[in-house]
PDB file of N, CA and C in Angstrom:
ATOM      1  N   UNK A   1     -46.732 -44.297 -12.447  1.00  0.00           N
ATOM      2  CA  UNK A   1     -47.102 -45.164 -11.355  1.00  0.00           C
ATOM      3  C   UNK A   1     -48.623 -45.319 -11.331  1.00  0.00           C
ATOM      4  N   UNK A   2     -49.077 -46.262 -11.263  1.00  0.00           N
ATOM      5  CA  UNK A   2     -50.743 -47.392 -11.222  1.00  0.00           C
ATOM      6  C   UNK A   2     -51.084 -46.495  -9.778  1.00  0.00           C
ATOM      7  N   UNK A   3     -52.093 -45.722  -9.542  1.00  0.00           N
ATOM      8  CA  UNK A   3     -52.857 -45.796  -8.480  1.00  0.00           C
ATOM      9  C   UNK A   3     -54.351 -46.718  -8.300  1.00  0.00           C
ATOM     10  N   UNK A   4     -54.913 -47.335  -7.448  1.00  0.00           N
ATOM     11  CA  UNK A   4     -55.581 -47.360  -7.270  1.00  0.00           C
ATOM     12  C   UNK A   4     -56.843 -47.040  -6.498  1.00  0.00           C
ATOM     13  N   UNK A   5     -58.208 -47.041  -6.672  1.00  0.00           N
ATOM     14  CA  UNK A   5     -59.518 -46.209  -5.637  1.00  0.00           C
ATOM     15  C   UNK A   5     -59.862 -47.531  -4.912  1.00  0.00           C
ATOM     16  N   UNK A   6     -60.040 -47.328  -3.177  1.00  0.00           N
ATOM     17  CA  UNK A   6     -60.247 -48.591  -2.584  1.00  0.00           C
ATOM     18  C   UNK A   6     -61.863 -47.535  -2.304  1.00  0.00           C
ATOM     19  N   UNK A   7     -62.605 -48.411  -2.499  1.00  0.00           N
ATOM     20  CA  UNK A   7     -64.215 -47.814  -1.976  1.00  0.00           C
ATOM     21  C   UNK A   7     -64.302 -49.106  -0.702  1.00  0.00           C
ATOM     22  N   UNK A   8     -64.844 -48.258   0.737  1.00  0.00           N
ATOM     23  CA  UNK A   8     -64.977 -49.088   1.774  1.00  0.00           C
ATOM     24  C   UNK A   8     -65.982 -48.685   2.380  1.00  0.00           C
ATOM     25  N   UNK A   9     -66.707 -49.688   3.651  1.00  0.00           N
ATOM     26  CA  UNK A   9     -67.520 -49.092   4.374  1.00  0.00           C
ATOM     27  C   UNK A   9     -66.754 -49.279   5.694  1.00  0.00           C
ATOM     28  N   UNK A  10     -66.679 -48.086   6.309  1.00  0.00           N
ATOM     29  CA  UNK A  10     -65.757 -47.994   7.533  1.00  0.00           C
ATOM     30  C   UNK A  10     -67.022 -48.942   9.072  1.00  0.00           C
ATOM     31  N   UNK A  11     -67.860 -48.777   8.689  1.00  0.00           N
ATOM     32  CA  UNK A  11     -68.630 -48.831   9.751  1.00  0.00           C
ATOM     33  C   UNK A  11     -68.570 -50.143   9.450  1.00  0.00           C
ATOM     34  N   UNK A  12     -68.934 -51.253   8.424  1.00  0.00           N
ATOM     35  CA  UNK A  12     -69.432 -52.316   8.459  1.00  0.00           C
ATOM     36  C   UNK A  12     -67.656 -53.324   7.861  1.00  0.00           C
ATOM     37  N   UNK A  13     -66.157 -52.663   8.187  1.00  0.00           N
ATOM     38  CA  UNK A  13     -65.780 -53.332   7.816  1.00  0.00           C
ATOM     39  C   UNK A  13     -65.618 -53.664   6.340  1.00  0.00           C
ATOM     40  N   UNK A  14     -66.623 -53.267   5.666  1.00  0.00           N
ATOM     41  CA  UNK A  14     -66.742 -54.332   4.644  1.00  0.00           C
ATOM     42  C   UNK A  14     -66.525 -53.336   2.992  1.00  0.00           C
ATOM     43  N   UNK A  15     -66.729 -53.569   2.104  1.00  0.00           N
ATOM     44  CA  UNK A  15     -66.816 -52.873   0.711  1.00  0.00           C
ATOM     45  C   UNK A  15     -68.449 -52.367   0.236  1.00  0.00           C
ATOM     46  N   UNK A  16     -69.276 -53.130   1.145  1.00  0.00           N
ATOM     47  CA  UNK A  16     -71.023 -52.126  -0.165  1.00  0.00           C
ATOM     48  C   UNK A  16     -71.361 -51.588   1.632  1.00  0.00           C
ATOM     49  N   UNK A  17     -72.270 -51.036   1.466  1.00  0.00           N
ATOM     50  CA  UNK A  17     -72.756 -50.179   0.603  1.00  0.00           C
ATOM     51  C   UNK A  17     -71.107 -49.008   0.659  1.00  0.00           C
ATOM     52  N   UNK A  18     -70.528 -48.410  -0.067  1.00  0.00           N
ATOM     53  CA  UNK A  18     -69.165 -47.815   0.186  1.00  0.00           C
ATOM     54  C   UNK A  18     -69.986 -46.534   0.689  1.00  0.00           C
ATOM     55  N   UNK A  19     -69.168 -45.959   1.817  1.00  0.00           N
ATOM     56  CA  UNK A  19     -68.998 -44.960   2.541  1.00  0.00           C
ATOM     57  C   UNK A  19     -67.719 -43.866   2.589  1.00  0.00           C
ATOM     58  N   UNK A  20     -66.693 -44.806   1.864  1.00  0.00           N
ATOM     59  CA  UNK A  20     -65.272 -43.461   1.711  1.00  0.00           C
ATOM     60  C   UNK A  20     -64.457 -44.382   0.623  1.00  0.00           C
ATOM     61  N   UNK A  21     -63.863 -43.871   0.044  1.00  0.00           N
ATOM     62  CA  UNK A  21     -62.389 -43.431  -0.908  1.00  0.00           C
ATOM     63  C   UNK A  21     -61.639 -43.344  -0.603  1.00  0.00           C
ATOM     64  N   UNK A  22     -60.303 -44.008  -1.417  1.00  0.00           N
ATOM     65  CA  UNK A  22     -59.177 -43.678  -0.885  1.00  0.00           C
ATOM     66  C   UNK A  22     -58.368 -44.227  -1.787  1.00  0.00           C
ATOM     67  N   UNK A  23     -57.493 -43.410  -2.523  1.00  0.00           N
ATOM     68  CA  UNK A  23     -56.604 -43.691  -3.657  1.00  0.00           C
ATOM     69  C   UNK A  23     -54.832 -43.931  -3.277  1.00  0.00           C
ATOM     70  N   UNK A  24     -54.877 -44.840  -3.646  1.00  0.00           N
ATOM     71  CA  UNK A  24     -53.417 -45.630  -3.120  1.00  0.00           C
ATOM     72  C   UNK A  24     -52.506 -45.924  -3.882  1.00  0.00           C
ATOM     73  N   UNK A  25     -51.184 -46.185  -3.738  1.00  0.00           N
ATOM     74  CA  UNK A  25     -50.476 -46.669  -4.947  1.00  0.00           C
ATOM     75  C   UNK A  25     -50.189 -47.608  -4.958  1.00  0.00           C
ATOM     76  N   UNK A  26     -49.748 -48.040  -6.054  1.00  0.00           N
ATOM     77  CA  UNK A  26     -49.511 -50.175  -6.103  1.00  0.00           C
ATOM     78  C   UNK A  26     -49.296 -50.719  -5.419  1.00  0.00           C
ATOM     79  N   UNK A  27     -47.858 -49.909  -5.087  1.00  0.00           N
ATOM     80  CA  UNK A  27     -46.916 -50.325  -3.948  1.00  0.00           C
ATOM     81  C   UNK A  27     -48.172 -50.394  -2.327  1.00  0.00           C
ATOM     82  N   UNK A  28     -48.986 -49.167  -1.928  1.00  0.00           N
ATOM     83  CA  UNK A  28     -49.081 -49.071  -1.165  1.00  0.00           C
ATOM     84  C   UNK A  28     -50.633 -50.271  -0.701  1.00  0.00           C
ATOM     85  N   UNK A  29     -50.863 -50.414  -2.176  1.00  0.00           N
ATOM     86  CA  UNK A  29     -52.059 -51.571  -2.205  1.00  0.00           C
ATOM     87  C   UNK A  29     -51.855 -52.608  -2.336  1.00  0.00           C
ATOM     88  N   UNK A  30     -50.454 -53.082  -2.702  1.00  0.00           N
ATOM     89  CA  UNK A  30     -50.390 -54.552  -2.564  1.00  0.00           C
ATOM     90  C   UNK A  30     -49.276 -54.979  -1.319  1.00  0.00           C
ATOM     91  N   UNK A  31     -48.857 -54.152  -0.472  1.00  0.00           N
ATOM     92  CA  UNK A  31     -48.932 -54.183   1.041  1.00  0.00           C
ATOM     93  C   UNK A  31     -49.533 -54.287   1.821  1.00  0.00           C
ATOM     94  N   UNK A  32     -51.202 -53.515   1.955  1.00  0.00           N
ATOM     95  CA  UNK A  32     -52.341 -54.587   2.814  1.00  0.00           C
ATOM     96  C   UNK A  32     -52.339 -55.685   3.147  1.00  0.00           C
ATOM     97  N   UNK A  33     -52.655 -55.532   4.552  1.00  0.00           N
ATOM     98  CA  UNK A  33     -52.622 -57.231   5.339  1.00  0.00           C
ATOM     99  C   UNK A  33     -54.204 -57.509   5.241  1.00  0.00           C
ATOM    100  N   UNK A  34     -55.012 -56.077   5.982  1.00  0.00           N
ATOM    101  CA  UNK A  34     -56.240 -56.440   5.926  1.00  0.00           C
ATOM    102  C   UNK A  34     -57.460 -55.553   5.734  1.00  0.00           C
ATOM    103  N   UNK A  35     -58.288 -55.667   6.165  1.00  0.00           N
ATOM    104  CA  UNK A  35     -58.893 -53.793   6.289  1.00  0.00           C
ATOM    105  C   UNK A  35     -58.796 -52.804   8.050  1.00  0.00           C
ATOM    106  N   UNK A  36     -58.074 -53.482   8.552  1.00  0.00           N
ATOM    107  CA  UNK A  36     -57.958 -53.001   9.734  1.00  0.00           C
ATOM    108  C   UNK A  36     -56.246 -52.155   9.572  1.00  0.00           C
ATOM    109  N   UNK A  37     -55.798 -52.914   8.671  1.00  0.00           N
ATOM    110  CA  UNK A  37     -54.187 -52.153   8.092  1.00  0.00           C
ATOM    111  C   UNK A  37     -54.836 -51.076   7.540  1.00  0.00           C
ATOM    112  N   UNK A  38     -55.271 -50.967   6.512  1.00  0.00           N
ATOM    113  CA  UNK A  38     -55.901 -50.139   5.609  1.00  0.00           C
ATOM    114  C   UNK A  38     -56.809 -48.937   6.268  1.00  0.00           C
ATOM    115  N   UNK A  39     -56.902 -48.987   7.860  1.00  0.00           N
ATOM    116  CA  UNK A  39     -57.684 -47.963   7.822  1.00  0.00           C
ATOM    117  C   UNK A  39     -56.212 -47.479   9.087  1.00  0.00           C
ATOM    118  N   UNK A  40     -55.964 -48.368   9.968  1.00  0.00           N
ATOM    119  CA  UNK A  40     -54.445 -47.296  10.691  1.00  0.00           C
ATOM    120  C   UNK A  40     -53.710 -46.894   9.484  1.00  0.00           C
ATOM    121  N   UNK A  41     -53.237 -47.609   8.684  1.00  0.00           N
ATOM    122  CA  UNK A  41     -51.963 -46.590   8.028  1.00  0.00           C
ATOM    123  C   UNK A  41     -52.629 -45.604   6.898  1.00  0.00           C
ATOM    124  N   UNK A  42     -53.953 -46.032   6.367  1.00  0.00           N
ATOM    125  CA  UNK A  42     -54.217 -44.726   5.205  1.00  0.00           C
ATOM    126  C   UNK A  42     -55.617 -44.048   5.451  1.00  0.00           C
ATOM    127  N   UNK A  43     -56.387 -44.068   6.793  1.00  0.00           N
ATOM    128  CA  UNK A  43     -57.841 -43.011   7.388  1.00  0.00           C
ATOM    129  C   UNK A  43     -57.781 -42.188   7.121  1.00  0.00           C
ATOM    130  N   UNK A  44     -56.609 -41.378   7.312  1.00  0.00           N
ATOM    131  CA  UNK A  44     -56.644 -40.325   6.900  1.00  0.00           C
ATOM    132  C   UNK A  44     -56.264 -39.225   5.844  1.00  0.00           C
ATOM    133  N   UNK A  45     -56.418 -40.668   4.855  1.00  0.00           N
ATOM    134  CA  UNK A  45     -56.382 -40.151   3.584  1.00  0.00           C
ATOM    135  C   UNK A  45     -57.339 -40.255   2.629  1.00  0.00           C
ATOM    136  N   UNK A  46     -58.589 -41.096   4.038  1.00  0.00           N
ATOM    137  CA  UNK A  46     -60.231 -41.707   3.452  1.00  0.00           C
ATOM    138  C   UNK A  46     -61.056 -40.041   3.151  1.00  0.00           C
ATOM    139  N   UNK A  47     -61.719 -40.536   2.359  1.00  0.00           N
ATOM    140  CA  UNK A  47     -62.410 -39.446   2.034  1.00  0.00           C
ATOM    141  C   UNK A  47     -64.050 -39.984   2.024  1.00  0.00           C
ATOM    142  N   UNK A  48     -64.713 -39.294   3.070  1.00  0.00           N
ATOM    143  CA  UNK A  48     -66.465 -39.528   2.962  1.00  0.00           C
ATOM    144  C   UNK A  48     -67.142 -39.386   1.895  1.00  0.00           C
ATOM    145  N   UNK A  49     -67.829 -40.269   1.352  1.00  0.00           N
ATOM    146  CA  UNK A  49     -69.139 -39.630   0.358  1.00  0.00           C
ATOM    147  C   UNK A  49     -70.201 -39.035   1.165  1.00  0.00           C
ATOM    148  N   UNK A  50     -70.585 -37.887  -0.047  1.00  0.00           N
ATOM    149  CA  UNK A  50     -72.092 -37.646   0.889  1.00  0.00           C
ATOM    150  C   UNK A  50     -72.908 -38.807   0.514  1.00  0.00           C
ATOM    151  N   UNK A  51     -74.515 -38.892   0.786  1.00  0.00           N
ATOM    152  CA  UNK A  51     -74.859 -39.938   0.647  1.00  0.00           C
ATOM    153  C   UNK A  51     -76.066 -39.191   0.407  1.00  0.00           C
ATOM    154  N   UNK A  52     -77.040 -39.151  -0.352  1.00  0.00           N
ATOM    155  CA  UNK A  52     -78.066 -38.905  -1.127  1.00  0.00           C
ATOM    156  C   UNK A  52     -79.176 -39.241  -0.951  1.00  0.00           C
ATOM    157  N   UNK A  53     -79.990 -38.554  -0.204  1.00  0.00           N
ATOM    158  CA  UNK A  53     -81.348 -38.878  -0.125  1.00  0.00           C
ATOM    159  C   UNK A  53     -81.873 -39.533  -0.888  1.00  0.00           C
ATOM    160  N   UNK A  54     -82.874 -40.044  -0.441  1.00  0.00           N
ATOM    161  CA  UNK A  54     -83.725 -40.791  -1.672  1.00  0.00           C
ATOM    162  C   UNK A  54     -85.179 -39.871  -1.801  1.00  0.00           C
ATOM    163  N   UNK A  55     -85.603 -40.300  -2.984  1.00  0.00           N
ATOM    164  CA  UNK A  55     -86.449 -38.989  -2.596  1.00  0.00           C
ATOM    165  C   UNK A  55     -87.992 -39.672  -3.365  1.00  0.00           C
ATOM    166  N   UNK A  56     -89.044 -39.813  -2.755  1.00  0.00           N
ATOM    167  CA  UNK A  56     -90.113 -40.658  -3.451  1.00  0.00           C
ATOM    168  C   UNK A  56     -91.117 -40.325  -4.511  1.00  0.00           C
ATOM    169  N   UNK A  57     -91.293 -40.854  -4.830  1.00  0.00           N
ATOM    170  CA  UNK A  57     -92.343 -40.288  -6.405  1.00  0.00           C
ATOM    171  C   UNK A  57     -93.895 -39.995  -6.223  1.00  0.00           C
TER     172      UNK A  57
END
């Protein structure tokens, strides 16, 4: 079975800058209505990145 990694930004709705992960299966990715589906039925299977200082030269 095909899984796929959805990278999202929870805060902005949207896909950049990505803020969490979340690996799904075909089935369960080509059932999405929208990203508001995508975060009730699978949040809590999102996983945070840390996010990495930047650090100056």
């Amino acid at each position: 079975m095909r899984r796929f990694v959805y990278g999202v930004n929870v805060d902005t709705k949207d896909y950049n800058p990505i803020t969490h992960i979340v690996v799904l299966t075909e089935e369960e990715a080509r059932s999405l209505e929208d990203f508001e589906d995508l975060l009730e039925r699978f949040g809590e299977r999102m996983v945070a990145l840390q996010v990495e200082e930047e650090h100056g030269v």
